[in-house]
C-alpha atoms as a PDB file:
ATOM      1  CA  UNK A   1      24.518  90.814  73.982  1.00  0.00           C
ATOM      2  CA  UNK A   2      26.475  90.753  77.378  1.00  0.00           C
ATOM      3  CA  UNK A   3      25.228  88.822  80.445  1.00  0.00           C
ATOM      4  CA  UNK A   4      26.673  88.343  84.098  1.00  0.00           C
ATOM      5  CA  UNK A   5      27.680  85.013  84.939  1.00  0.00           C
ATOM      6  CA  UNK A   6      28.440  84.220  88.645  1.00  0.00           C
ATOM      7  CA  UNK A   7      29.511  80.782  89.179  1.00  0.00           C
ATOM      8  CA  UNK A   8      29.040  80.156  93.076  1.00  0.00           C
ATOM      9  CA  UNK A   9      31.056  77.682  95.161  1.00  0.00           C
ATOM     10  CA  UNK A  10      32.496  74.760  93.572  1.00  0.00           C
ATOM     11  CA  UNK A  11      30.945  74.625  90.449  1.00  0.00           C
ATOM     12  CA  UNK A  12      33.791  76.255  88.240  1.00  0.00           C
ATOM     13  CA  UNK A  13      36.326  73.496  88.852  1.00  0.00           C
ATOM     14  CA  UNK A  14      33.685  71.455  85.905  1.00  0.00           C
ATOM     15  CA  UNK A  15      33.807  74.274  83.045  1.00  0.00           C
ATOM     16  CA  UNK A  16      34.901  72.802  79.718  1.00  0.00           C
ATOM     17  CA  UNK A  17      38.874  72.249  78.652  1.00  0.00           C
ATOM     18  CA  UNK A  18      39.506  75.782  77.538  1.00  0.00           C
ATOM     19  CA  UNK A  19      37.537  77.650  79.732  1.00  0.00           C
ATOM     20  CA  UNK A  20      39.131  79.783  82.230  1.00  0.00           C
ATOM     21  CA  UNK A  21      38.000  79.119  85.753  1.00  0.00           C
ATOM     22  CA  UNK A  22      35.726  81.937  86.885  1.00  0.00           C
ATOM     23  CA  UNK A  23      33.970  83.016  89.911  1.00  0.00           C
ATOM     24  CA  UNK A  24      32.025  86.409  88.274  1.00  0.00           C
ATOM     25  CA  UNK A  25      32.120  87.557  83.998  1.00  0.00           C
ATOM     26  CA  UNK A  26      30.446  89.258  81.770  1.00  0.00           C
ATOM     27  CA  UNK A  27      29.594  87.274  78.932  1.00  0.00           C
ATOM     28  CA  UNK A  28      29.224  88.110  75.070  1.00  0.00           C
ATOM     29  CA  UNK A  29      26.800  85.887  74.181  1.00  0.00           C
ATOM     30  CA  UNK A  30      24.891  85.321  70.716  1.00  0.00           C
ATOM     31  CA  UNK A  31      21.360  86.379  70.845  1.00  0.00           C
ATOM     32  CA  UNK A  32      18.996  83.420  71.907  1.00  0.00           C
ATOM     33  CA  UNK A  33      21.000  81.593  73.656  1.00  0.00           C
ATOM     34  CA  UNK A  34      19.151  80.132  76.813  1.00  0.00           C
ATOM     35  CA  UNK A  35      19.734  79.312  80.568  1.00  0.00           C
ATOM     36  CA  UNK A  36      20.701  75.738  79.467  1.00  0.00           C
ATOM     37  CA  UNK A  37      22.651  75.665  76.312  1.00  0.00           C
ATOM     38  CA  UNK A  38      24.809  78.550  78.557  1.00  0.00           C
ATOM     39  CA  UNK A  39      25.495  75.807  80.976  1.00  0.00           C
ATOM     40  CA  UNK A  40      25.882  73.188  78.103  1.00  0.00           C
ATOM     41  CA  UNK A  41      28.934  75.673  76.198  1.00  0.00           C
ATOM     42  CA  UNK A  42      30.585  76.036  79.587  1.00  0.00           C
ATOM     43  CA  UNK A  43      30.652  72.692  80.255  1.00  0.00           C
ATOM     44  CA  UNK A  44      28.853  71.239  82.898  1.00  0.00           C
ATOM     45  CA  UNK A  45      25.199  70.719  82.192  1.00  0.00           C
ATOM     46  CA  UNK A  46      25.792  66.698  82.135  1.00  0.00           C
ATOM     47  CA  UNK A  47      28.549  66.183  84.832  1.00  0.00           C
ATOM     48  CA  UNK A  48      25.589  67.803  87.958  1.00  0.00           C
ATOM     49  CA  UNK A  49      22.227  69.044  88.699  1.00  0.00           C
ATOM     50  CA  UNK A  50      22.095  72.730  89.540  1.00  0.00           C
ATOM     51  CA  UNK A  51      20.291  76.091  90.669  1.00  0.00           C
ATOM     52  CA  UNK A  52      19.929  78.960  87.673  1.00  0.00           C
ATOM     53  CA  UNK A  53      18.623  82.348  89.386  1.00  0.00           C
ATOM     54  CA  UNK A  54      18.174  84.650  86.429  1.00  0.00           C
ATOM     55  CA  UNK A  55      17.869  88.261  87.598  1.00  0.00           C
ATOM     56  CA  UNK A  56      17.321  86.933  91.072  1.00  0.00           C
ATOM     57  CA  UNK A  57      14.274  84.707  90.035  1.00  0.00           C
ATOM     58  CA  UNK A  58      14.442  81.140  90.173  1.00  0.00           C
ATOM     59  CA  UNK A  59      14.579  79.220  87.088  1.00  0.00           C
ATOM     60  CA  UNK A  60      12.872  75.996  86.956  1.00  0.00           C
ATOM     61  CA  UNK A  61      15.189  73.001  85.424  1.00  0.00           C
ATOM     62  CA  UNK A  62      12.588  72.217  83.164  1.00  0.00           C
ATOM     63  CA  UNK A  63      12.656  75.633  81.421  1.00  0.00           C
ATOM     64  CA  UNK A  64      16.258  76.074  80.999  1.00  0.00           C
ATOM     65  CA  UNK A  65      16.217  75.207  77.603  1.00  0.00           C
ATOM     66  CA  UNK A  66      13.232  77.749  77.118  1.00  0.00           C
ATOM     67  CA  UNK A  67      14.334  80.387  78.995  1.00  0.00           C
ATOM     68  CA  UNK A  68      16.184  83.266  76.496  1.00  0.00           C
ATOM     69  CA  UNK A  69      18.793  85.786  77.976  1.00  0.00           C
ATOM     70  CA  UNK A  70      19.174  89.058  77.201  1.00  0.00           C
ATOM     71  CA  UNK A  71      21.617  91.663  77.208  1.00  0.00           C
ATOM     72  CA  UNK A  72      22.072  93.009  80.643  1.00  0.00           C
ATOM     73  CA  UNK A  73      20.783  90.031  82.520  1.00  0.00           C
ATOM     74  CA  UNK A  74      22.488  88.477  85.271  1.00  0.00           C
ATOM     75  CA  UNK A  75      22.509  84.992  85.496  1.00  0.00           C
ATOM     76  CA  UNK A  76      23.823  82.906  89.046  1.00  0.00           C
ATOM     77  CA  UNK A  77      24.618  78.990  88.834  1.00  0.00           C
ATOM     78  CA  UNK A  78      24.580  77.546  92.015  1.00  0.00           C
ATOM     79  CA  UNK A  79      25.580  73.616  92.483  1.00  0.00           C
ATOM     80  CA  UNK A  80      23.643  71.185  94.622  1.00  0.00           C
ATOM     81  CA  UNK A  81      24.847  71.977  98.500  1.00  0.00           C
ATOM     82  CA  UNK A  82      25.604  68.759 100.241  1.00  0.00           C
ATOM     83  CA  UNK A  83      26.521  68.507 103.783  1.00  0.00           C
ATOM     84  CA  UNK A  84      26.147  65.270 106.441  1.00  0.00           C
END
């Protein structure tokens, strides 16, 4: 299946060794594969906390793991915004 991945602001610089930095992909993906074990393969589910929008909808961190994509979604990861 193939999903959109936007990675907004600063949050490509963590992807995993490998990875090509990315702002916006399409993804092949293997079917079942969920909002967090997506952000687990590229890399940076345990270096920060995060946003998912999937399909413009708000996913809850507690549901990433539950949350199946499917082919034509578009998923958004959006890190923490910090200012001072």
């Amino acid at each position: 299946m193939r999903v959109n991945v936007k990675l907004m602001g600063w949050l490509r610089h963590y992807l995993r060794e490998g990875i090509e930095e990315f702002d916006d992909r399409d993804l092949d993906l293997a079917a079942g594969e969920t909002v967090g074990g997506l952000a687990s393969a590229l890399g940076f589910r345990d270096e920060l906390d995060f946003l998912a929008l999937l399909n413009g909808e708000r996913v809850p961190t507690e549901r990433f793991d539950q949350t199946t994509l499917n082919d034509g979604d578009a998923l958004v990861y959006i890190p923490p915004l910090k200012g001072g």
